[in-house]
PDB file of N, CA and C in Angstrom:
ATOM      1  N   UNK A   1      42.062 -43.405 -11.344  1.00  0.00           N
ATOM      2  CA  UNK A   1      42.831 -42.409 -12.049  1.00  0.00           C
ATOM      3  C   UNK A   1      41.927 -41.623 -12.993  1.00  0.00           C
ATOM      4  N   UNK A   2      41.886 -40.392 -13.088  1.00  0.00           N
ATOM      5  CA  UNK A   2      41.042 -39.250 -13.889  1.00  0.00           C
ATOM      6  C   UNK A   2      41.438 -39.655 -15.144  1.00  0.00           C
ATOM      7  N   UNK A   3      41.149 -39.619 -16.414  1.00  0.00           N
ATOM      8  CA  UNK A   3      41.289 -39.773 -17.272  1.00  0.00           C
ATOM      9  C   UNK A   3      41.426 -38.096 -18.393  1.00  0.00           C
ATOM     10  N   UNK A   4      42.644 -38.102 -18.845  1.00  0.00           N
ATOM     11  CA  UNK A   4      42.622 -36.459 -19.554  1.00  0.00           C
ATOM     12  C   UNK A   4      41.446 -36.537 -20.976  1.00  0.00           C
ATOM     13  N   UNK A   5      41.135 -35.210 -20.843  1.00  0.00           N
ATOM     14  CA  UNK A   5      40.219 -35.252 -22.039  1.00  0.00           C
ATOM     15  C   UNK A   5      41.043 -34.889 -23.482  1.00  0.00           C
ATOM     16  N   UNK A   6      40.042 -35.865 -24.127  1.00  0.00           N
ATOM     17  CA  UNK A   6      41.045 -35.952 -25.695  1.00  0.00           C
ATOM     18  C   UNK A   6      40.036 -35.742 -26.589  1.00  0.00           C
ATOM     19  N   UNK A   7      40.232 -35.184 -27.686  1.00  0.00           N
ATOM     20  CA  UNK A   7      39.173 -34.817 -28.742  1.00  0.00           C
ATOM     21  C   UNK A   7      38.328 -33.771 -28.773  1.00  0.00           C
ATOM     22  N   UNK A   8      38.727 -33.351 -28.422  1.00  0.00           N
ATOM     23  CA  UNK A   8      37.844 -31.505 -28.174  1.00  0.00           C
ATOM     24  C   UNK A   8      37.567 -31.193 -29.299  1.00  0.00           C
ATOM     25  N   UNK A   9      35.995 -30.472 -29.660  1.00  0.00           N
ATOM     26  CA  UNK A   9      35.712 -29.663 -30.914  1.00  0.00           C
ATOM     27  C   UNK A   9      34.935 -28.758 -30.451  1.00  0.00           C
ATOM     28  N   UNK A  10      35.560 -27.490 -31.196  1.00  0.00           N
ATOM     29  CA  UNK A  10      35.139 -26.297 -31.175  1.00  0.00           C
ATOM     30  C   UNK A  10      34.145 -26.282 -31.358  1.00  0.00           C
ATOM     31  N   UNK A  11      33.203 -26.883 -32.522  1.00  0.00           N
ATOM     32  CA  UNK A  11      31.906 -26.445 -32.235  1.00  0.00           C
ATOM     33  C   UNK A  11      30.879 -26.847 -31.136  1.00  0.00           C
ATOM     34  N   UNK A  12      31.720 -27.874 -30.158  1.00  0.00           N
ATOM     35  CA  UNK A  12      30.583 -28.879 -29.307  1.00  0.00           C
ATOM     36  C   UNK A  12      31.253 -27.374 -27.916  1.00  0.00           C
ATOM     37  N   UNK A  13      32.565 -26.933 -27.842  1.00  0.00           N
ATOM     38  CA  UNK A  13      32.889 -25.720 -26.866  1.00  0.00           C
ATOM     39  C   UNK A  13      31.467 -24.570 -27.022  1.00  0.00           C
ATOM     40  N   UNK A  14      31.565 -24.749 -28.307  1.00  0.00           N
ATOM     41  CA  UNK A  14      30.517 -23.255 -28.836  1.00  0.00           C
ATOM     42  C   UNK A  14      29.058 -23.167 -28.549  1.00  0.00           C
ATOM     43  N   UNK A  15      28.611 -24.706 -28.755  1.00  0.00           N
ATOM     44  CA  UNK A  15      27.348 -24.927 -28.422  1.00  0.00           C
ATOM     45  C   UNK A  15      27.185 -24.943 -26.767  1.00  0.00           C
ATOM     46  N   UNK A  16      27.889 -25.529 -25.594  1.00  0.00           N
ATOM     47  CA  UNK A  16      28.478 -25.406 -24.486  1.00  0.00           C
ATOM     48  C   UNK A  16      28.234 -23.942 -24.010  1.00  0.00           C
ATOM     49  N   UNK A  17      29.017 -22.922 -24.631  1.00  0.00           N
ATOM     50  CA  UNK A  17      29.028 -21.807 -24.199  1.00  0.00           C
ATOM     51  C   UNK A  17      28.045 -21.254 -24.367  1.00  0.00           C
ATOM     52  N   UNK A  18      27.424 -21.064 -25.649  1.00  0.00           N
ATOM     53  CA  UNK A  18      26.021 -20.655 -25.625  1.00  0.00           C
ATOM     54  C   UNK A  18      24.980 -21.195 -24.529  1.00  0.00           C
ATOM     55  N   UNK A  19      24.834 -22.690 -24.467  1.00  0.00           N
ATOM     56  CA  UNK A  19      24.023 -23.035 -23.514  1.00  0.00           C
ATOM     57  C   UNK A  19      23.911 -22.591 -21.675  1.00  0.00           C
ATOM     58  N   UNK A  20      25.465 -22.298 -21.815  1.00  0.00           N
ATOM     59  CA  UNK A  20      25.683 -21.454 -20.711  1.00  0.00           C
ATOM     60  C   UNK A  20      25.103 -20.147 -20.389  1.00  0.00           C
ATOM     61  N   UNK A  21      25.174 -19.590 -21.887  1.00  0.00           N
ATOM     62  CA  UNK A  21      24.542 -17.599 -21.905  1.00  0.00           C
ATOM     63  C   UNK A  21      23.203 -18.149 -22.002  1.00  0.00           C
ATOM     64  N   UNK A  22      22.756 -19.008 -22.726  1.00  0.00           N
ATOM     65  CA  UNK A  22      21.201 -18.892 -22.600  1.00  0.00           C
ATOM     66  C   UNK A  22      20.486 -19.243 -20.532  1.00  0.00           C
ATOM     67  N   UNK A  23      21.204 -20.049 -19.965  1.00  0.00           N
ATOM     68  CA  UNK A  23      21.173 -20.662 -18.555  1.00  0.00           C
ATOM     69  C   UNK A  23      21.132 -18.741 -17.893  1.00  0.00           C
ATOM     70  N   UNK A  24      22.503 -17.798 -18.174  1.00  0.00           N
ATOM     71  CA  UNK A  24      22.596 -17.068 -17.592  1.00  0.00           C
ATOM     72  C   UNK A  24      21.532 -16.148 -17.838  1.00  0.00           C
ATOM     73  N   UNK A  25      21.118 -15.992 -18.838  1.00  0.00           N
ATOM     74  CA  UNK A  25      20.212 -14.702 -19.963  1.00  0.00           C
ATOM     75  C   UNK A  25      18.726 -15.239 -18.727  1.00  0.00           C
ATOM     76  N   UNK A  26      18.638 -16.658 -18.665  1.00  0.00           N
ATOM     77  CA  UNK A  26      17.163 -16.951 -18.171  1.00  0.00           C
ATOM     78  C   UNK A  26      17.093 -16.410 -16.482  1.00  0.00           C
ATOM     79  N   UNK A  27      18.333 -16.181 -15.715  1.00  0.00           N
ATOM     80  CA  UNK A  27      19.012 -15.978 -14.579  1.00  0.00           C
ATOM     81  C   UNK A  27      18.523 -14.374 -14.768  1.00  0.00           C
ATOM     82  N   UNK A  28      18.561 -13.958 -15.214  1.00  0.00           N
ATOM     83  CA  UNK A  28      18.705 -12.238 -15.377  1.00  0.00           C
ATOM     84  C   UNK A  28      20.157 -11.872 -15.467  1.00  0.00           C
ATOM     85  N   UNK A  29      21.119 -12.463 -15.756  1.00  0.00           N
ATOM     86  CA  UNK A  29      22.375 -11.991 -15.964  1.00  0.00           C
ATOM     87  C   UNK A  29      22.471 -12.094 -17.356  1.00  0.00           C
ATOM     88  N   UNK A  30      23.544 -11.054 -17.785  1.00  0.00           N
ATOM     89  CA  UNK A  30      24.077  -9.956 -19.208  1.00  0.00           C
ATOM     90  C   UNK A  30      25.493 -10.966 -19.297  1.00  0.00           C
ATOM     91  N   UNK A  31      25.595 -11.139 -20.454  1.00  0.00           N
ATOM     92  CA  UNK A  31      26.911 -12.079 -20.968  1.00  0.00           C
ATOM     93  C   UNK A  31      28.175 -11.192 -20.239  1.00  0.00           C
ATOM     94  N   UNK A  32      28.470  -9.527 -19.961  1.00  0.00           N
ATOM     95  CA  UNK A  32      29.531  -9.004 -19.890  1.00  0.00           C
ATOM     96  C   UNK A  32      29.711  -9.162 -18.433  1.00  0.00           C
ATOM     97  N   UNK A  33      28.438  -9.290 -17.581  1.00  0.00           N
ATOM     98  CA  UNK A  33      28.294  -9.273 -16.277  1.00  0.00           C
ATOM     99  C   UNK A  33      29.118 -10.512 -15.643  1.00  0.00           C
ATOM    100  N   UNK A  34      29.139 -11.717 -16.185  1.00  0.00           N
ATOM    101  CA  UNK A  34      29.875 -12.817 -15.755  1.00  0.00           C
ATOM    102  C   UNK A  34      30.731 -13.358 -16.369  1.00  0.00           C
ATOM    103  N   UNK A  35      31.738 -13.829 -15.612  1.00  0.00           N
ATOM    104  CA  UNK A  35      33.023 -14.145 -16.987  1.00  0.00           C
ATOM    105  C   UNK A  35      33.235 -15.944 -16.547  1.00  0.00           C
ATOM    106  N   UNK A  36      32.949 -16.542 -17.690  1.00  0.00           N
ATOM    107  CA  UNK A  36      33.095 -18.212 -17.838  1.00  0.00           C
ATOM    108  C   UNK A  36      34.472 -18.652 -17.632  1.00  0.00           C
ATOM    109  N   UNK A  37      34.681 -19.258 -16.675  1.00  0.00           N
ATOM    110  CA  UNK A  37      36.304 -19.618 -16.301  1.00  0.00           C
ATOM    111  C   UNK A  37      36.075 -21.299 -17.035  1.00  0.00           C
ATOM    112  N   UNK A  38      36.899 -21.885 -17.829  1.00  0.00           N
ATOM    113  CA  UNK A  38      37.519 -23.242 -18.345  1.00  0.00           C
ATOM    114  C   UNK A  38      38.285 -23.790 -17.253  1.00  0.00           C
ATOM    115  N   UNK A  39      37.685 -24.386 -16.629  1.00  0.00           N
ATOM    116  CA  UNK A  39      39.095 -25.245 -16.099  1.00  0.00           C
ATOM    117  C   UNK A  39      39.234 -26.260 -17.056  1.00  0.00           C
ATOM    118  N   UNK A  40      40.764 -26.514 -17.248  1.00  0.00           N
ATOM    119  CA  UNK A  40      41.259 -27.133 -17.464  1.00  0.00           C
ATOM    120  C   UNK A  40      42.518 -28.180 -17.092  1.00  0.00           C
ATOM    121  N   UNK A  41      42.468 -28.305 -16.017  1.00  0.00           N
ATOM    122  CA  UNK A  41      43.032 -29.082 -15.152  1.00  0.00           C
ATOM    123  C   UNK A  41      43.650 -30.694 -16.012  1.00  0.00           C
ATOM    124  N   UNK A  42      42.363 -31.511 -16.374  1.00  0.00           N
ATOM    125  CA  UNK A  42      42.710 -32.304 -17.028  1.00  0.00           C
ATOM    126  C   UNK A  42      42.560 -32.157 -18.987  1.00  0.00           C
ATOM    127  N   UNK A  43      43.110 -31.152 -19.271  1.00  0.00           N
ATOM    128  CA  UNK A  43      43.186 -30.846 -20.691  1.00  0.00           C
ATOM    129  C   UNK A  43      44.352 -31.131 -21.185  1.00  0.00           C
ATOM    130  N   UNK A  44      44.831 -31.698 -21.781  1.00  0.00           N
ATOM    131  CA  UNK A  44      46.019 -31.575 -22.858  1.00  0.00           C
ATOM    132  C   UNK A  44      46.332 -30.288 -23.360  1.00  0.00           C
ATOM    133  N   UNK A  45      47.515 -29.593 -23.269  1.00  0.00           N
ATOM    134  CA  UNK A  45      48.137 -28.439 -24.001  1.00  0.00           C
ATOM    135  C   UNK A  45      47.732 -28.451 -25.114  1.00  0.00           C
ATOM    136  N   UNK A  46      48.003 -29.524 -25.869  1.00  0.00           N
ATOM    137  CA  UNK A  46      47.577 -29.221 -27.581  1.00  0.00           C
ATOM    138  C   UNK A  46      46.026 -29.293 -27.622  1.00  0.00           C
ATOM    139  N   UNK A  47      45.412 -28.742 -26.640  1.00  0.00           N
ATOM    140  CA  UNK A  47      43.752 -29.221 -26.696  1.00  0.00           C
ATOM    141  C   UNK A  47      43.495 -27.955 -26.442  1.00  0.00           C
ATOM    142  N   UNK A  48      44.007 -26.559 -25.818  1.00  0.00           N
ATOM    143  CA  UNK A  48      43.963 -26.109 -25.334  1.00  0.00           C
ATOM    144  C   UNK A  48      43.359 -24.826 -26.757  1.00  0.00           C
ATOM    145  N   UNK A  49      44.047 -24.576 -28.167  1.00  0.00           N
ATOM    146  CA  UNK A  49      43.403 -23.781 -28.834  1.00  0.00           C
ATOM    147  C   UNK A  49      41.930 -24.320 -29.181  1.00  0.00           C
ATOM    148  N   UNK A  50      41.608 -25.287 -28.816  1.00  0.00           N
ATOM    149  CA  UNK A  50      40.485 -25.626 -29.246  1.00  0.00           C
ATOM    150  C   UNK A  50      39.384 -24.399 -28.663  1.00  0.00           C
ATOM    151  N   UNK A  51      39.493 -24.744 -26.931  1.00  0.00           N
ATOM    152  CA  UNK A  51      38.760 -23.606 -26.220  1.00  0.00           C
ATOM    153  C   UNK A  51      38.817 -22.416 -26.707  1.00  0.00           C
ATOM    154  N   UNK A  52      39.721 -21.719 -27.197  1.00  0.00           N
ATOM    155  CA  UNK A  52      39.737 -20.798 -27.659  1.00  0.00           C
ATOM    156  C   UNK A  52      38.821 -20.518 -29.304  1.00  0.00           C
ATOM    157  N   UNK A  53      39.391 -21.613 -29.881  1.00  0.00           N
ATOM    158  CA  UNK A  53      38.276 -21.506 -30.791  1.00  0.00           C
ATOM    159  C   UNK A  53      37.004 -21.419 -30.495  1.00  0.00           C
ATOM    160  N   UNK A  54      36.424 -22.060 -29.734  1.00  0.00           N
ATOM    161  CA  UNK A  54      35.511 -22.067 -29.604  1.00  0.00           C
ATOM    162  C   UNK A  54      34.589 -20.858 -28.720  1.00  0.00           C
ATOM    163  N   UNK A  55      35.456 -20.362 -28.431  1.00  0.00           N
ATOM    164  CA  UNK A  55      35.043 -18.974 -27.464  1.00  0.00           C
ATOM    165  C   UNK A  55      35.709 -18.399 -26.275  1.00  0.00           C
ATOM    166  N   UNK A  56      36.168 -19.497 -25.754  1.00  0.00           N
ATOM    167  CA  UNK A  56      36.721 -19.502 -24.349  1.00  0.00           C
ATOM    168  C   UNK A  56      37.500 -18.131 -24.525  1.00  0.00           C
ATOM    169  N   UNK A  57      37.756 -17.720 -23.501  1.00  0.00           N
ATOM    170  CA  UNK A  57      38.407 -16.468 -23.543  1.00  0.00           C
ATOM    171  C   UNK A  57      39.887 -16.885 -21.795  1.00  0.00           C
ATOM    172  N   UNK A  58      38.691 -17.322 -20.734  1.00  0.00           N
ATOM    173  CA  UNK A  58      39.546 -17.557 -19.640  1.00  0.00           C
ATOM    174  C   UNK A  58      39.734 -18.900 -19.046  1.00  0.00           C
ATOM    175  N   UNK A  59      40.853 -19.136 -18.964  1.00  0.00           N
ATOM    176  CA  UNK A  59      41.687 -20.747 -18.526  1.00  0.00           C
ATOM    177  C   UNK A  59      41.772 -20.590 -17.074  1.00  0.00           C
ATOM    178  N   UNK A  60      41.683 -21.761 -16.213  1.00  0.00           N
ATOM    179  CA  UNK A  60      42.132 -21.618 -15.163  1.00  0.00           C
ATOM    180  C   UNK A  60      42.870 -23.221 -14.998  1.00  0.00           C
ATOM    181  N   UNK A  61      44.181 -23.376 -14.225  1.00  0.00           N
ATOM    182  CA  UNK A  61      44.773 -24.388 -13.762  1.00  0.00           C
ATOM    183  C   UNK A  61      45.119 -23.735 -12.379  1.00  0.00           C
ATOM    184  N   UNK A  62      44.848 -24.963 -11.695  1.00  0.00           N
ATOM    185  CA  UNK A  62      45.358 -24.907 -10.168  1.00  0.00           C
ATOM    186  C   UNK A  62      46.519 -25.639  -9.807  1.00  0.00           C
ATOM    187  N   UNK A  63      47.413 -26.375 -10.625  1.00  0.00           N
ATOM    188  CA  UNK A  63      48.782 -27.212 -10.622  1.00  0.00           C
ATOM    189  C   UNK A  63      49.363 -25.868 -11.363  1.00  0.00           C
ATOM    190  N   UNK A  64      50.153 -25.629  -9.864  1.00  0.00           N
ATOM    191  CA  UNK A  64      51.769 -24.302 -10.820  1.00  0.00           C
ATOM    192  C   UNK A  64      52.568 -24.770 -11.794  1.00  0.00           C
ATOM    193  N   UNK A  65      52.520 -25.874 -12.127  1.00  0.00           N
ATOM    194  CA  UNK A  65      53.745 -26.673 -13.094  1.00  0.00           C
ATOM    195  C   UNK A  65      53.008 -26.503 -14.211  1.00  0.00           C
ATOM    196  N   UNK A  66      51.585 -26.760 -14.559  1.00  0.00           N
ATOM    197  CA  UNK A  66      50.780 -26.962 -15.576  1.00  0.00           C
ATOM    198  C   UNK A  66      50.984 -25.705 -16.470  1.00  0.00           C
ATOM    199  N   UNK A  67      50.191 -24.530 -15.004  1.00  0.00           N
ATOM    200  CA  UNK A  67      50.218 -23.361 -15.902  1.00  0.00           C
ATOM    201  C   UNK A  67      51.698 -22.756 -15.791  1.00  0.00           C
ATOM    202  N   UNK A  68      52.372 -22.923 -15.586  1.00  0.00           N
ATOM    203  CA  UNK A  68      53.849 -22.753 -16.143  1.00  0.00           C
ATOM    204  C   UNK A  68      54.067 -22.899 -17.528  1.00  0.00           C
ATOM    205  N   UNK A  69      53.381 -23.930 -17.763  1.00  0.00           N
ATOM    206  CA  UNK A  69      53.669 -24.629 -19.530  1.00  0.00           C
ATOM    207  C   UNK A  69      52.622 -24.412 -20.537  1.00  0.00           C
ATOM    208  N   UNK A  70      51.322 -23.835 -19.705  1.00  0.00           N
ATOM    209  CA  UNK A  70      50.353 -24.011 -20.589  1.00  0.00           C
ATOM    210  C   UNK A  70      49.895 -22.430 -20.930  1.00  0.00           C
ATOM    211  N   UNK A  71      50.392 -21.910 -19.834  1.00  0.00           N
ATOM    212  CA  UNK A  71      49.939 -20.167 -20.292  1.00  0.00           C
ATOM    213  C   UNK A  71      50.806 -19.631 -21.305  1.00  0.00           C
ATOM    214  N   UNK A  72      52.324 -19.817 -21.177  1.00  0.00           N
ATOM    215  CA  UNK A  72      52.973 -18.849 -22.138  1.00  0.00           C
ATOM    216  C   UNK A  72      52.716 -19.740 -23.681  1.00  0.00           C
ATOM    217  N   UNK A  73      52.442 -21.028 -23.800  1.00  0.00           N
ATOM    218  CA  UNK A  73      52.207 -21.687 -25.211  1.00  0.00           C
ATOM    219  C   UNK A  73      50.846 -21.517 -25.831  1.00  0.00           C
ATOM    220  N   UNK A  74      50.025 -20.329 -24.679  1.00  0.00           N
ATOM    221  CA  UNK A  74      48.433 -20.358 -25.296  1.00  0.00           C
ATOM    222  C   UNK A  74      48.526 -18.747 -24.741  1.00  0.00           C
ATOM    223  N   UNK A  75      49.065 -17.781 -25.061  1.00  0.00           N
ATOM    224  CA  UNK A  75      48.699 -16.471 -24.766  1.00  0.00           C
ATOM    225  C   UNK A  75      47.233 -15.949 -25.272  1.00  0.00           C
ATOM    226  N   UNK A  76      46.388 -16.621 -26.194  1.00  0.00           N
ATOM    227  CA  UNK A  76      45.389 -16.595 -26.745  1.00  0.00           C
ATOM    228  C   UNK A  76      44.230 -16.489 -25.584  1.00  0.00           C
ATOM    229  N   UNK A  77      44.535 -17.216 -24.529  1.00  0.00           N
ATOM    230  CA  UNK A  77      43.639 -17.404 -23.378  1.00  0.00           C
ATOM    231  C   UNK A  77      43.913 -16.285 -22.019  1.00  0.00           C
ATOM    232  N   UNK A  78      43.281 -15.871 -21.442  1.00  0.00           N
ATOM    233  CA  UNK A  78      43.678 -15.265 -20.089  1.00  0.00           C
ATOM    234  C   UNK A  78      43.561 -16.105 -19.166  1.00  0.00           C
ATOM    235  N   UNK A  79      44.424 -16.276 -17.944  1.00  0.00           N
ATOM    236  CA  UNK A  79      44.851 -17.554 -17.073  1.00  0.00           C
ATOM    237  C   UNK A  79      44.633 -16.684 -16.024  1.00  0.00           C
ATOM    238  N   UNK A  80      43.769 -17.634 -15.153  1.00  0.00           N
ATOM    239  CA  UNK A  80      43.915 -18.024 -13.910  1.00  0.00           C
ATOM    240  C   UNK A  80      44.237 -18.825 -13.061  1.00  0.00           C
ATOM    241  N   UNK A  81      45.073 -18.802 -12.133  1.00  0.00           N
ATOM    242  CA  UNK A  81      45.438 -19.459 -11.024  1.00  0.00           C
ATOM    243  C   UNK A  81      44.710 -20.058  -9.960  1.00  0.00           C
ATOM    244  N   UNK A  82      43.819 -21.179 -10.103  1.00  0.00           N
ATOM    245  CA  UNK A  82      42.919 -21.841  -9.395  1.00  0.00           C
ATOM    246  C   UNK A  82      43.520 -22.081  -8.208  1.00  0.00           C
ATOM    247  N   UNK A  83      44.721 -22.499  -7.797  1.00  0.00           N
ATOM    248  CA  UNK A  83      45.112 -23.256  -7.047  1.00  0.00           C
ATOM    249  C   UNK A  83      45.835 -22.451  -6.030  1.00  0.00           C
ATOM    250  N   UNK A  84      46.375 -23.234  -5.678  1.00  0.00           N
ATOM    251  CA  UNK A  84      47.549 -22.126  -4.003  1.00  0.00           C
ATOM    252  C   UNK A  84      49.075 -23.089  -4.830  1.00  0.00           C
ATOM    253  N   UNK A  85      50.015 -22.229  -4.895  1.00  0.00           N
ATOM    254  CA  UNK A  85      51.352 -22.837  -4.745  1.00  0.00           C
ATOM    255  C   UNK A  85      51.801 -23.320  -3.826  1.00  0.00           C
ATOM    256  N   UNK A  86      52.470 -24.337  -3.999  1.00  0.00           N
ATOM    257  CA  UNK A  86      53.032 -25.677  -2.740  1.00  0.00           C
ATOM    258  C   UNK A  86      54.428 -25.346  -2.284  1.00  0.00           C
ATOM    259  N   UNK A  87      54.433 -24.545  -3.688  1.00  0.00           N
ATOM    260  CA  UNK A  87      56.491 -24.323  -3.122  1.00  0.00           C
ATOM    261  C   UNK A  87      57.181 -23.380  -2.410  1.00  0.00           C
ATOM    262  N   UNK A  88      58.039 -23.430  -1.261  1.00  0.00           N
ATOM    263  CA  UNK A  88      57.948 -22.313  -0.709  1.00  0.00           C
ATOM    264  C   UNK A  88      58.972 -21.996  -1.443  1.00  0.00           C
ATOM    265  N   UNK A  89      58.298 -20.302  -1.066  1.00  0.00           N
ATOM    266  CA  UNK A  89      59.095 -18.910  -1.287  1.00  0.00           C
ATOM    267  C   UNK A  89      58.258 -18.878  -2.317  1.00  0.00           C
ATOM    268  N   UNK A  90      57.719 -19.973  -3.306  1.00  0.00           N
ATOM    269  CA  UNK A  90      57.229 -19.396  -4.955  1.00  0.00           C
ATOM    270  C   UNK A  90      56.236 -18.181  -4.822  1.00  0.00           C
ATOM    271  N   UNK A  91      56.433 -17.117  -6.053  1.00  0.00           N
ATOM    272  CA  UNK A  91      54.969 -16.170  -5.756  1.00  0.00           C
ATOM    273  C   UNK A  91      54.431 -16.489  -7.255  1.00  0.00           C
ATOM    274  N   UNK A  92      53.061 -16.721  -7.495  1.00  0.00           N
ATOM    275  CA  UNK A  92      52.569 -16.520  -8.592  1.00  0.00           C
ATOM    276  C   UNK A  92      52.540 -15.828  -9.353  1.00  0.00           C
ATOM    277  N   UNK A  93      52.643 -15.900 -10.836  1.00  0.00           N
ATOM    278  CA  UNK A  93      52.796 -14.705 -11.806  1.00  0.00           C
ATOM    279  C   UNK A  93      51.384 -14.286 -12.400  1.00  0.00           C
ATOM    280  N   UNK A  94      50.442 -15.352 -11.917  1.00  0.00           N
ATOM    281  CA  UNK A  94      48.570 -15.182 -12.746  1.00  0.00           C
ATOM    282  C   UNK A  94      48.017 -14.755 -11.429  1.00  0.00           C
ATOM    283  N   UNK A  95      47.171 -13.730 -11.779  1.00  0.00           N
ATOM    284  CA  UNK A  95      45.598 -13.876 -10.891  1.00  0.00           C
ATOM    285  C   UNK A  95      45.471 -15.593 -10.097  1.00  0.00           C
ATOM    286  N   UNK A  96      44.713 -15.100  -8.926  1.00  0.00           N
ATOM    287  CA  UNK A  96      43.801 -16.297  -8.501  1.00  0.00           C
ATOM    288  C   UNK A  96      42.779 -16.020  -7.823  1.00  0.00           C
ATOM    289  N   UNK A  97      41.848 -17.332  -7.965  1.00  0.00           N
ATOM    290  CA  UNK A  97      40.044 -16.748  -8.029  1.00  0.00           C
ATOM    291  C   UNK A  97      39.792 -17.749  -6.975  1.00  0.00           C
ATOM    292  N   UNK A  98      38.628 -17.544  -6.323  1.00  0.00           N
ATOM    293  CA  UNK A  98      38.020 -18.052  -5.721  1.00  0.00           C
ATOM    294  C   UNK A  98      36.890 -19.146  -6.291  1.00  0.00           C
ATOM    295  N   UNK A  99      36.654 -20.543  -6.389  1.00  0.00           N
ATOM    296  CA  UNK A  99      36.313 -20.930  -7.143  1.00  0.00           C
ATOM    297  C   UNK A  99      34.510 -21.469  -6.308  1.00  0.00           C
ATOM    298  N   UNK A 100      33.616 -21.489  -7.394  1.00  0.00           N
ATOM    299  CA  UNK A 100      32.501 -22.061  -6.513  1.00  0.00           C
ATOM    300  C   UNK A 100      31.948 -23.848  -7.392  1.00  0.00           C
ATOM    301  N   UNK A 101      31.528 -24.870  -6.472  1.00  0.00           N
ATOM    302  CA  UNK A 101      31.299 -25.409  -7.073  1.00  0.00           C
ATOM    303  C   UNK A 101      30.185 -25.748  -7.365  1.00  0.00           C
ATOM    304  N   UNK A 102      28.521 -24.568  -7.439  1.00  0.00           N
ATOM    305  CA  UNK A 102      27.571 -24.838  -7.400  1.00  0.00           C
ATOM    306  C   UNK A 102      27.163 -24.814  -8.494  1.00  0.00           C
ATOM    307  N   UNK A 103      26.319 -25.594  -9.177  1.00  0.00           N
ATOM    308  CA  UNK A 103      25.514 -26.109  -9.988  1.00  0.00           C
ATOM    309  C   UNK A 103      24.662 -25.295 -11.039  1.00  0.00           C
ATOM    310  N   UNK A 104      24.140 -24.271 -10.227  1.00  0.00           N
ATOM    311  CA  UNK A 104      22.738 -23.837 -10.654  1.00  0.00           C
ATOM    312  C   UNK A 104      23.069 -22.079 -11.193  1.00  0.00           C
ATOM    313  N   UNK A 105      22.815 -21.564 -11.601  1.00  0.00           N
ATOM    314  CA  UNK A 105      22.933 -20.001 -11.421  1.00  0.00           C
ATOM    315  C   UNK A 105      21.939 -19.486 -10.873  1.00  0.00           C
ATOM    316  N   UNK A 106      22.994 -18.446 -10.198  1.00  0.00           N
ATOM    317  CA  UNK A 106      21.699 -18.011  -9.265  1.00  0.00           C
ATOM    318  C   UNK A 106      21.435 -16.519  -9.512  1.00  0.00           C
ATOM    319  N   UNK A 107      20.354 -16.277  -9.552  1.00  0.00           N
ATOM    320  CA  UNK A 107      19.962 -14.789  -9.632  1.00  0.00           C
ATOM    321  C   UNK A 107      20.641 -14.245  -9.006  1.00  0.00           C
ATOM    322  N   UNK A 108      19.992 -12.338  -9.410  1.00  0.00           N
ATOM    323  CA  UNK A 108      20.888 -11.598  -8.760  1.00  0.00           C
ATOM    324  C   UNK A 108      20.033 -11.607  -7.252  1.00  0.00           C
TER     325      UNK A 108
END
């Protein structure tokens, strides 16, 4: 069983994100050029302004039930729809992205 993450601090998000722009900056990519998606899949709702404090700007959940509950209580964040809906007839109300799961950044 996954275990949800508990204890989030903004400044350990902040240092995170930076380490990310410095990874991209060494890549030849411009902070505006790429946009950092959060999943948060296994996050707690009340964990969720943290990211934001800390910089986050975009959320993504791929469970429709999640972001059902977690987008309109965090409008602070822009949401994406990781996932495919299971239910028929449902249509999504968020964006959805194509997700990659590679490691490394890669130049242009």
């Amino acid at each position: 069983m996954v275990e949800l993450i508990e204890h989030l601090d903004a400044s350990d998000v902040r240092a995170n994100l930076a380490l990310v722009n410095e990874r991209l900056a060494a890549a030849g990519r411009t902070p505006g050029e790429v946009q950092i998606l959060a999943a948060v899949k296994y996050l707690p709702a009340d964990q969720l302004s943290t990211l934001a404090q800390g910089g986050i700007t975009l959320a993504g959940e791929n469970r429709a039930s999640d972001l059902a509950t977690k987008a309109p209580a965090h409008p602070e964040l822009t949401w994406i729809s990781s996932g495919r809906s299971r239910a028929a007839g449902s249509r999504p109300s968020f964006r959805t992205c194509a997700t990659s799961t590679r490691s490394r950044v890669s130049p242009r």
